[in-house]
C-alpha atoms as a PDB file:
ATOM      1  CA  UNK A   1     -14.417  22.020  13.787  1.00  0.00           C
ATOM      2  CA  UNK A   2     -12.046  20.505  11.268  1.00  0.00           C
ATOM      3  CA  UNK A   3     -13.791  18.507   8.348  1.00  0.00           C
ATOM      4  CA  UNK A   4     -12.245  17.298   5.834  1.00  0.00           C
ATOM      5  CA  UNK A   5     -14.111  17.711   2.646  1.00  0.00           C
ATOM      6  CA  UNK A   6     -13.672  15.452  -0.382  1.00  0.00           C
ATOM      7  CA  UNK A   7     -14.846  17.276  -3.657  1.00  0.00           C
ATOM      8  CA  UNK A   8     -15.995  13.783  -5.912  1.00  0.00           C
ATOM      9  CA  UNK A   9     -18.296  13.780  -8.997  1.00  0.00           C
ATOM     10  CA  UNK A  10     -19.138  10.909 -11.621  1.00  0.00           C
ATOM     11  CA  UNK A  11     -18.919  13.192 -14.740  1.00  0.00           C
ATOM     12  CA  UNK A  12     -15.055  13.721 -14.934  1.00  0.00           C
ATOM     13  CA  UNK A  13     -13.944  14.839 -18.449  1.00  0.00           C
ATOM     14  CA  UNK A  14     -11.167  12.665 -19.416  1.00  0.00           C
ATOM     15  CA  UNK A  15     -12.657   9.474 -17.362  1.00  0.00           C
ATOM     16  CA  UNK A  16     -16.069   9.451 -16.532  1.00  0.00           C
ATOM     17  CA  UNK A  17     -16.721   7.463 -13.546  1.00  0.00           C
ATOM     18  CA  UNK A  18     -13.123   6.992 -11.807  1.00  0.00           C
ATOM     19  CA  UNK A  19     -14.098   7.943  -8.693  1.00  0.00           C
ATOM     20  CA  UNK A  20     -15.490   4.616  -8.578  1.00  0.00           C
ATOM     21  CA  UNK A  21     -13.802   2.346 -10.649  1.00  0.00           C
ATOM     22  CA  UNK A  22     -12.071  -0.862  -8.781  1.00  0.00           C
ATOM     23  CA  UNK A  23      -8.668  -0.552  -7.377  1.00  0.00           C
ATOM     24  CA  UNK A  24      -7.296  -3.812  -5.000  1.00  0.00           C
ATOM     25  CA  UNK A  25     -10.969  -4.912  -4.684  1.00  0.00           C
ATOM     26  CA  UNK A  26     -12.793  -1.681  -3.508  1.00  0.00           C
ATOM     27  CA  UNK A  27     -13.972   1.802  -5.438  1.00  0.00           C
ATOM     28  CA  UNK A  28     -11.229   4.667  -5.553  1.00  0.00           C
ATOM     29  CA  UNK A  29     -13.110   6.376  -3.706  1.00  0.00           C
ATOM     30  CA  UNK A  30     -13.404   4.207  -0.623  1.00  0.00           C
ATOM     31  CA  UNK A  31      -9.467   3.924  -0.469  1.00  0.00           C
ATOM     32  CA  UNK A  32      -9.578   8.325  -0.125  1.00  0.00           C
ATOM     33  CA  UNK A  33     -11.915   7.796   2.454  1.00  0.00           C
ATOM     34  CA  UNK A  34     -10.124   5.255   4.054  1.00  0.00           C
ATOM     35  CA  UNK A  35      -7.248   7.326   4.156  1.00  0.00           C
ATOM     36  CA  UNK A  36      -8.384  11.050   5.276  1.00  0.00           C
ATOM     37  CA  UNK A  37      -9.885   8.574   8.305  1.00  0.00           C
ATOM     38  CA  UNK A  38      -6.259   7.948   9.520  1.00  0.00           C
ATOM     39  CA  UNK A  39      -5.819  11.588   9.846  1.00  0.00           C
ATOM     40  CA  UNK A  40      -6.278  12.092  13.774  1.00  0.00           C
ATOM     41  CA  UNK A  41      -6.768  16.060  14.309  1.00  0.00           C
ATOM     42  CA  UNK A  42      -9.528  16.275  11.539  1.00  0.00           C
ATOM     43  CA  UNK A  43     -13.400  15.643  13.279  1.00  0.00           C
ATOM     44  CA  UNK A  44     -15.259  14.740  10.651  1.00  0.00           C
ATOM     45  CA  UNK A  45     -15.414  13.678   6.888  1.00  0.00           C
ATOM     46  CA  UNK A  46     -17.670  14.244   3.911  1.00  0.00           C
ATOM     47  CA  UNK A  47     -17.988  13.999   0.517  1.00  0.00           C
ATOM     48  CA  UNK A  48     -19.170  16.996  -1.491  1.00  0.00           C
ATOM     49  CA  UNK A  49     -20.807  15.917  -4.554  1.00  0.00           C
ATOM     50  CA  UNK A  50     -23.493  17.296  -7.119  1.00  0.00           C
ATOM     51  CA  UNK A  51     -27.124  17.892  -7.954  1.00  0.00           C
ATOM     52  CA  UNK A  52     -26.674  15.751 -11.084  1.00  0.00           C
ATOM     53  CA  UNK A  53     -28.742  12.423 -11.681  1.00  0.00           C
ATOM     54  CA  UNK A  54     -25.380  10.807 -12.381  1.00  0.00           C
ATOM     55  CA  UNK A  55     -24.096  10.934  -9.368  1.00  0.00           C
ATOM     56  CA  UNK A  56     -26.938   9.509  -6.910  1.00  0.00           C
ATOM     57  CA  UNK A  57     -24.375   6.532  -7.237  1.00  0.00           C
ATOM     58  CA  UNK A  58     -22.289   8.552  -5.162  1.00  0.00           C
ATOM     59  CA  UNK A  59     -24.977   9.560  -2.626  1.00  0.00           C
ATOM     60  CA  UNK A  60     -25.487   5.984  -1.961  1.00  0.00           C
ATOM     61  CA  UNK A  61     -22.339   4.568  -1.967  1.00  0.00           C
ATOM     62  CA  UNK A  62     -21.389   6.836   0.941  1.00  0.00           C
ATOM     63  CA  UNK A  63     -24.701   6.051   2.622  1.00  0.00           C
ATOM     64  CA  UNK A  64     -23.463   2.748   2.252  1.00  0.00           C
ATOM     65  CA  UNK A  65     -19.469   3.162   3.517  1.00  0.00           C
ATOM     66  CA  UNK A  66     -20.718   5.700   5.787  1.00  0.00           C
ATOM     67  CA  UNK A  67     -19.625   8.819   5.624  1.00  0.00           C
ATOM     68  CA  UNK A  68     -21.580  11.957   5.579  1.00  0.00           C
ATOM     69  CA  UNK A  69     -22.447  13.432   2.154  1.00  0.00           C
ATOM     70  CA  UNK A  70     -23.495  17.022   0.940  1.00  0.00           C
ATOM     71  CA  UNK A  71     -25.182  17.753  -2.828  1.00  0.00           C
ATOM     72  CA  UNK A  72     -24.652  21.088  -4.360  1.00  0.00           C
ATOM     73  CA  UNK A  73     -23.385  22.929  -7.993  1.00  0.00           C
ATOM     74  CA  UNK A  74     -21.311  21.050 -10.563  1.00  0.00           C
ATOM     75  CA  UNK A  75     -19.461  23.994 -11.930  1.00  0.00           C
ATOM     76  CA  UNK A  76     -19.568  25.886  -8.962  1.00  0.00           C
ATOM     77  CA  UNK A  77     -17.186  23.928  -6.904  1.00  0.00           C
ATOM     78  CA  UNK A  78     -16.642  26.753  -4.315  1.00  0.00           C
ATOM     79  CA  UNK A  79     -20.289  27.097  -3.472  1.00  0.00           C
ATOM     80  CA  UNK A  80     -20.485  23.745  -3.127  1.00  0.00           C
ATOM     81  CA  UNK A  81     -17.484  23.897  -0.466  1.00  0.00           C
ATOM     82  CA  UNK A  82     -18.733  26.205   1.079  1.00  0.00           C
ATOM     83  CA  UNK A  83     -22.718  25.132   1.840  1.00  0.00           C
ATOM     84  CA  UNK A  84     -20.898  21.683   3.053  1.00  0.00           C
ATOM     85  CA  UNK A  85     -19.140  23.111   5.633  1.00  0.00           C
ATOM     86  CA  UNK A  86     -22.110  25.102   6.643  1.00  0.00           C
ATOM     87  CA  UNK A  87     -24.187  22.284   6.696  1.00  0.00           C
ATOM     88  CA  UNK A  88     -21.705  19.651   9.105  1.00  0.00           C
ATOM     89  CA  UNK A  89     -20.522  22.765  11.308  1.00  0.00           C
ATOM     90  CA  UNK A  90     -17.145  23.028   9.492  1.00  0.00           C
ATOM     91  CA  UNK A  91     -14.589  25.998  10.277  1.00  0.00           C
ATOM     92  CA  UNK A  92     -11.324  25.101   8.865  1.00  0.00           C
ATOM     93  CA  UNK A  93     -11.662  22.648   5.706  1.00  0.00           C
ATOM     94  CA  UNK A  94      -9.324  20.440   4.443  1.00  0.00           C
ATOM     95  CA  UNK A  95      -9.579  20.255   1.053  1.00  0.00           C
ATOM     96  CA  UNK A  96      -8.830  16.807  -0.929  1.00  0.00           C
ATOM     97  CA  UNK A  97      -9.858  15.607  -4.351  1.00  0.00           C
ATOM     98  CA  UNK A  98     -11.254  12.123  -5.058  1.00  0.00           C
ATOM     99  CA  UNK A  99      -8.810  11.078  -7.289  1.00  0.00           C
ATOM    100  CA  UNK A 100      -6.313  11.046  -5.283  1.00  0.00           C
ATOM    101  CA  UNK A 101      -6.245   7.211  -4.094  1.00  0.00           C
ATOM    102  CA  UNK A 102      -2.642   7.393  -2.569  1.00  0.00           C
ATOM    103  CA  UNK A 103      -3.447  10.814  -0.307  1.00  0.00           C
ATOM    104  CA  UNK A 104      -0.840  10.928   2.785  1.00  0.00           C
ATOM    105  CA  UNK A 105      -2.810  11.401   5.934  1.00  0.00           C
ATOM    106  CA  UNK A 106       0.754  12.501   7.458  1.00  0.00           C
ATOM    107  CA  UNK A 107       1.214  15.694   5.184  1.00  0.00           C
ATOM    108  CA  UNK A 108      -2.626  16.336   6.041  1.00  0.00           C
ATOM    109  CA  UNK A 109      -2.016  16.124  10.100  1.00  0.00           C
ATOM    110  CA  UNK A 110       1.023  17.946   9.069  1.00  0.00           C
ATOM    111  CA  UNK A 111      -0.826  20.644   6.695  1.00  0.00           C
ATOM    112  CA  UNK A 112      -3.607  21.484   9.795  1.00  0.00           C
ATOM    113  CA  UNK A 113      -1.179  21.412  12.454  1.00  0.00           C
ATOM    114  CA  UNK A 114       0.684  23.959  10.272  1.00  0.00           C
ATOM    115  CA  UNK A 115      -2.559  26.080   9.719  1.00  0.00           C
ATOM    116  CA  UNK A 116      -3.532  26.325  13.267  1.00  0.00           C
ATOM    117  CA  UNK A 117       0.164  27.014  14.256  1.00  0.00           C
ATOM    118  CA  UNK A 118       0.328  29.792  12.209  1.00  0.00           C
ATOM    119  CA  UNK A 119      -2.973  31.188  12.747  1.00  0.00           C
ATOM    120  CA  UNK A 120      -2.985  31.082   8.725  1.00  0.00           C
ATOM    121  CA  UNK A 121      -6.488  31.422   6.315  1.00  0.00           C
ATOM    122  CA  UNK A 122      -5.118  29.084   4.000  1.00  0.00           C
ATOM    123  CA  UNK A 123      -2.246  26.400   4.171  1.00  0.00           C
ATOM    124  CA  UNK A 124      -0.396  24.832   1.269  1.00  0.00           C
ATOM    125  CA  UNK A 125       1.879  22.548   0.570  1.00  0.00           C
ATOM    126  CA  UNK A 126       5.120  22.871  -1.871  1.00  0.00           C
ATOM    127  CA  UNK A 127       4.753  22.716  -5.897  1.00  0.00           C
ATOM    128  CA  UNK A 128       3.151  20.160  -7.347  1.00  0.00           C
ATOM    129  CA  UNK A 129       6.529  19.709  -9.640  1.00  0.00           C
ATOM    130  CA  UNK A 130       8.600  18.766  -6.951  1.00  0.00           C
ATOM    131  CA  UNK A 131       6.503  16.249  -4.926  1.00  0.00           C
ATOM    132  CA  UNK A 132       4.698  13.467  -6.238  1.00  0.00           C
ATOM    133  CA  UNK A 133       1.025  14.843  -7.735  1.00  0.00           C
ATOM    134  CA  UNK A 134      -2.009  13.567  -5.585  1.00  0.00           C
ATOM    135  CA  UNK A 135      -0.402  13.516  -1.900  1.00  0.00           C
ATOM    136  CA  UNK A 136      -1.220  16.625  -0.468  1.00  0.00           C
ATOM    137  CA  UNK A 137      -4.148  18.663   1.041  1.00  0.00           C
ATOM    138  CA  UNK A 138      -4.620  22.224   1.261  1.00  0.00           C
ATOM    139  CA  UNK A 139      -6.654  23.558   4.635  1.00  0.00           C
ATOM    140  CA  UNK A 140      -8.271  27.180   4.159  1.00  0.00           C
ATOM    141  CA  UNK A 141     -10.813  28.501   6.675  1.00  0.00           C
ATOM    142  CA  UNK A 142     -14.244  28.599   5.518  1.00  0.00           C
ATOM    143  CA  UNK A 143     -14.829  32.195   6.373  1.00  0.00           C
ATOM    144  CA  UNK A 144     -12.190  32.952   4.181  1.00  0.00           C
ATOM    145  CA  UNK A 145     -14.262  31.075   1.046  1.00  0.00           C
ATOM    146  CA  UNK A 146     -16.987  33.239   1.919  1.00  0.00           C
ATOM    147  CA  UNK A 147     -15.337  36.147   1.729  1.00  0.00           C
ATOM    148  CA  UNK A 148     -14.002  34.910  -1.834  1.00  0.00           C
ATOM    149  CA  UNK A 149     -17.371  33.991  -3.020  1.00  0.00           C
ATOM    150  CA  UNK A 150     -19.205  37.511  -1.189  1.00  0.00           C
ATOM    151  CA  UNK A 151     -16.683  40.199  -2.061  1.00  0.00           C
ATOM    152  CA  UNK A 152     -13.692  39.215  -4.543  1.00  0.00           C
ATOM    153  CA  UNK A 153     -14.415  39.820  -8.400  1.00  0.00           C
ATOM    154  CA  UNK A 154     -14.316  36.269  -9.527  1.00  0.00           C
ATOM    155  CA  UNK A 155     -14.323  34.877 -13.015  1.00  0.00           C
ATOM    156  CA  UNK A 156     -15.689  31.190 -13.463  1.00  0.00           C
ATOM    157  CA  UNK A 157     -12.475  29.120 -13.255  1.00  0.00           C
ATOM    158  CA  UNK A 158     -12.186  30.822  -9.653  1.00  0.00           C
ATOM    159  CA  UNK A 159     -15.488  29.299  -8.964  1.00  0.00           C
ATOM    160  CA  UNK A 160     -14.764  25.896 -10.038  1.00  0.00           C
ATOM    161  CA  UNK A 161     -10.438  25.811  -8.641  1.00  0.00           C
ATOM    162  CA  UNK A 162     -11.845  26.613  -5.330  1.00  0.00           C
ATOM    163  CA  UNK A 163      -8.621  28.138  -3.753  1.00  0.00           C
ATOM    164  CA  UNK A 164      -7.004  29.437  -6.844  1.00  0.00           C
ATOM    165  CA  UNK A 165      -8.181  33.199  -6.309  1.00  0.00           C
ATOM    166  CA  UNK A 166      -6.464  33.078  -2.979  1.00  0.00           C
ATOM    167  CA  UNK A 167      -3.165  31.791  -4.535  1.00  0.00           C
ATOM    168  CA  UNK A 168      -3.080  34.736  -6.756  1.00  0.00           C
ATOM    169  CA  UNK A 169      -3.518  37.421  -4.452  1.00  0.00           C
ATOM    170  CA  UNK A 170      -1.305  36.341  -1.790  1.00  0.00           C
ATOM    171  CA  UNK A 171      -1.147  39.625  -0.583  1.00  0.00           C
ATOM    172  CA  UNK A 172      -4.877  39.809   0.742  1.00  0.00           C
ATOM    173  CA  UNK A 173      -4.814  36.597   3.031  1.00  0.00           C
ATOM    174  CA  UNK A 174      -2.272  34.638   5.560  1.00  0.00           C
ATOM    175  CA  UNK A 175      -1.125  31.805   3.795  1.00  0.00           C
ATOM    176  CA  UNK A 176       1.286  29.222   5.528  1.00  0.00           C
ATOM    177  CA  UNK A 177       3.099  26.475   3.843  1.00  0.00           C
ATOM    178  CA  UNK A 178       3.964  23.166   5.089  1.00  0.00           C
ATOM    179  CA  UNK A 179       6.785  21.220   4.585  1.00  0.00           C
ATOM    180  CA  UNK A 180       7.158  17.643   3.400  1.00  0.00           C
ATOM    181  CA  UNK A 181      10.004  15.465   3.763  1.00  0.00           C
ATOM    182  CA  UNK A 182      12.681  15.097   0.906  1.00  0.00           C
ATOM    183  CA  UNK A 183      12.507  11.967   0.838  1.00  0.00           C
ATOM    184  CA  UNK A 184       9.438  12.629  -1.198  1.00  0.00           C
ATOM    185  CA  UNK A 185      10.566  15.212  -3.996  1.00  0.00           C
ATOM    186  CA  UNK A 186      10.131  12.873  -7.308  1.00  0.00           C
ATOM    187  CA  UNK A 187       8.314  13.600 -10.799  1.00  0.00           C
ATOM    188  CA  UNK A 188       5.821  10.900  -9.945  1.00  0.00           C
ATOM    189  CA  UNK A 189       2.006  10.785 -10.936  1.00  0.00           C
ATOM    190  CA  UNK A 190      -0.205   9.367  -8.498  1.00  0.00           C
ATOM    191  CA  UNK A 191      -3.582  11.049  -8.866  1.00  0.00           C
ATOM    192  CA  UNK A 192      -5.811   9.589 -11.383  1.00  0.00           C
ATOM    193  CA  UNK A 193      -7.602  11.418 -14.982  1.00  0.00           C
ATOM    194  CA  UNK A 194      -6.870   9.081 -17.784  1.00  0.00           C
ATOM    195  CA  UNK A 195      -6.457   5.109 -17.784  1.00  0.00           C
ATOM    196  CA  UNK A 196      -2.725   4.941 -17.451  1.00  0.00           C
ATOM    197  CA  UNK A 197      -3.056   6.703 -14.072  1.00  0.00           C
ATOM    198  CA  UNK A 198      -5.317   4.255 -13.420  1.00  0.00           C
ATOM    199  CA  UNK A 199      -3.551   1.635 -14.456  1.00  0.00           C
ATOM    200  CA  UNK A 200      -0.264   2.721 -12.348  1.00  0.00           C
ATOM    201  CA  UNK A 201      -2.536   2.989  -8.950  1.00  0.00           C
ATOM    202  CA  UNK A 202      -3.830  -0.330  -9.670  1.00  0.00           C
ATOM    203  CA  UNK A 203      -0.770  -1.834 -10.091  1.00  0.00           C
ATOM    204  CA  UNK A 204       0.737  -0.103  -7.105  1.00  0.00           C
ATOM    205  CA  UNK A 205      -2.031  -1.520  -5.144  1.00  0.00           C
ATOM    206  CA  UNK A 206      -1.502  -4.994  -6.263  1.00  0.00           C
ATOM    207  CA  UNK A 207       1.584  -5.006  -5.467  1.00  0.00           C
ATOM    208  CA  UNK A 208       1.178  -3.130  -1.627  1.00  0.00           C
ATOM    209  CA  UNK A 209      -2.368  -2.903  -0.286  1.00  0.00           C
ATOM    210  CA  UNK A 210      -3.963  -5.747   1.812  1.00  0.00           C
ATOM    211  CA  UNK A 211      -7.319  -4.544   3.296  1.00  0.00           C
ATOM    212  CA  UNK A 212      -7.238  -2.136   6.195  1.00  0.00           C
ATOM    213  CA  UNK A 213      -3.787  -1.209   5.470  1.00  0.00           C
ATOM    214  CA  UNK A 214      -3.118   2.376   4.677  1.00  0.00           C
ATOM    215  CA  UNK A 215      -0.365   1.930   2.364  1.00  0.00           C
ATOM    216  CA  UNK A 216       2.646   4.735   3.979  1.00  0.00           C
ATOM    217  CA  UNK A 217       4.109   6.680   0.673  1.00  0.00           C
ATOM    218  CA  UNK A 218       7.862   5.971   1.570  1.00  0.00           C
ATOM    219  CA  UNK A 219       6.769   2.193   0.499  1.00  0.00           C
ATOM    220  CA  UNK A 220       5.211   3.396  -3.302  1.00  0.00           C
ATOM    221  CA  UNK A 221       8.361   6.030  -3.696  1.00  0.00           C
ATOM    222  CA  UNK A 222      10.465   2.551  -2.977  1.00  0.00           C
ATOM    223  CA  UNK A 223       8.304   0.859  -5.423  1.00  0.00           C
ATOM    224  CA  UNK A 224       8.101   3.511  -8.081  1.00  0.00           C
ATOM    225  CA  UNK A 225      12.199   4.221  -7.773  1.00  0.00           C
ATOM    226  CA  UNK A 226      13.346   0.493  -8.295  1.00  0.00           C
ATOM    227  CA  UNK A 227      10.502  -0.496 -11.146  1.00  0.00           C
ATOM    228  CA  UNK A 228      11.440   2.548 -13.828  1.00  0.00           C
ATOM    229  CA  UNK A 229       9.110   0.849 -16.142  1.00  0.00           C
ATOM    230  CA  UNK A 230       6.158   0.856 -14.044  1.00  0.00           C
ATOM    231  CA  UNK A 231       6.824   4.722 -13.149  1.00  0.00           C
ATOM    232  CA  UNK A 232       6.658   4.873 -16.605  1.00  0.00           C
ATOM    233  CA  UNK A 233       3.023   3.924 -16.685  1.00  0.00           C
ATOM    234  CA  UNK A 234       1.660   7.652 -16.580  1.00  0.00           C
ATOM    235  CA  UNK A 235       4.680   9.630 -17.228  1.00  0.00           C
ATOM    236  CA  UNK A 236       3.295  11.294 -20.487  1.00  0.00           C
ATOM    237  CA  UNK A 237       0.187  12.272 -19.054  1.00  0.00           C
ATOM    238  CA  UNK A 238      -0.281  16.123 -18.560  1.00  0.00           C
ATOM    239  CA  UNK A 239      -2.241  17.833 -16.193  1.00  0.00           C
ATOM    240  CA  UNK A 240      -4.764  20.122 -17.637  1.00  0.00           C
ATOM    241  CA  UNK A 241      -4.242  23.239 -16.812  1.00  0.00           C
ATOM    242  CA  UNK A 242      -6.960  25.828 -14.424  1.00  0.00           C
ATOM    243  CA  UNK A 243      -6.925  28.702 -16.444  1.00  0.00           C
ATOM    244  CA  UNK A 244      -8.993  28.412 -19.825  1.00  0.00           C
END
């Protein structure tokens, strides 16, 4: 089975609670869901969240939308991965984060068609510096986290980037790479970890979304390339970076 799996907590560092803060009259987090549903060759979807008080908000807010839900270890993101997928059945995940309002269910059909194609144990997509941050999914079979988590010398940011280890030692798995259309390569910041992110989705979404739409990316590249100053939004903020 493919299950897409969406890794979501309350306690982010830089902006506690975004997950579900409003965006064009729903939570963040219901516009991910929303749009990992439109992805046709993925079976089933679930949000991996933690043990922590805080975030019973998200146990019942997916009670409430509907979609499955697994509890496990804050800082131990990969455990958490992988005791989901054990749970719902899941062979091949898809990985997505759930600040990523503006994911592309296209590049993730493309990403698992890709995977599956190439009979890969983890599928990527290009550099995060030459297509817009907050679009893509990464697929990696679950057998393959084990065997990261069992047998591979890990230190704790390998625990808590959950494919990292496997991008470092390329030379001990199959990894495939998708491709994504040119017409998407721009410097453009459309996840969300401080307010101006925020602030740009929100505005994005005001300006495109009407309920039950799944808003295609060509549109916000469109937006984002003739409105310079709204681009401009986020364009200071830095990612932080995985190693300590």
């Amino acid at each position: 089975m493919v299950g897409i799996v969406i890794q979501a907590r309350m306690g982010s560092e830089r902006l506690p609670g975004k997950i579900l803060r409003p965006i064009g009259g729903k939570p963040l987090l219901a516009h991910v869901i929303d749009r990992v549903r439109a992805v046709p060759n993925a079976e089933t979807v679930v949000v991996a969240t933690t043990h922590y008080q805080r975030d019973d908000v998200v146990e019942g807010f997916c009670r409430d939308y509907g979609v499955k839900c697994y509890r496990g270890s804050e800082s131990n993101v990969l455990d958490r991965y992988i005791k989901t997928a054990q749970r719902y059945g899941i062979k091949d995940i898809v990985r997505v984060t759930a600040d990523c309002p503006l994911i592309d269910p296209l590049l993730i059909q493309t990403a698992i068609s890709v995977h599956f194609k190439e009979k890969a144990d983890f599928t990527r997509g290009p550099s995060q510096e030459l297509i817009p941050r907050g679009l893509g999914a990464a697929v990696v079979k679950t057998s393959v986290l084990r065997k990261v988590a069992y047998e591979m010398p890990l230190e704790p940011y390998h625990k808590e980037h959950v494919t990292i280890f496997i991008k470092e030692h390329p030379e001990l798995f199959k990894i495939a790479q998708y491709d994504v259309p040119s017409t998407y390569y721009r410097p453009y910041r459309l996840t969300v970890d401080t307010e101006e992110d925020l602030e740009l989705i929100q505005k994005i979404y005001a300006k495109l979304y009407q309920p039950g739409y799944i808003i295609p990316i060509p549109e916000v590249i469109s937006l984002l390339d003739q409105d310079p100053q709204l681009a401009a939004i986020n364009k200071h903020v830095r990612q932080k970076p995985v190693r300590p």
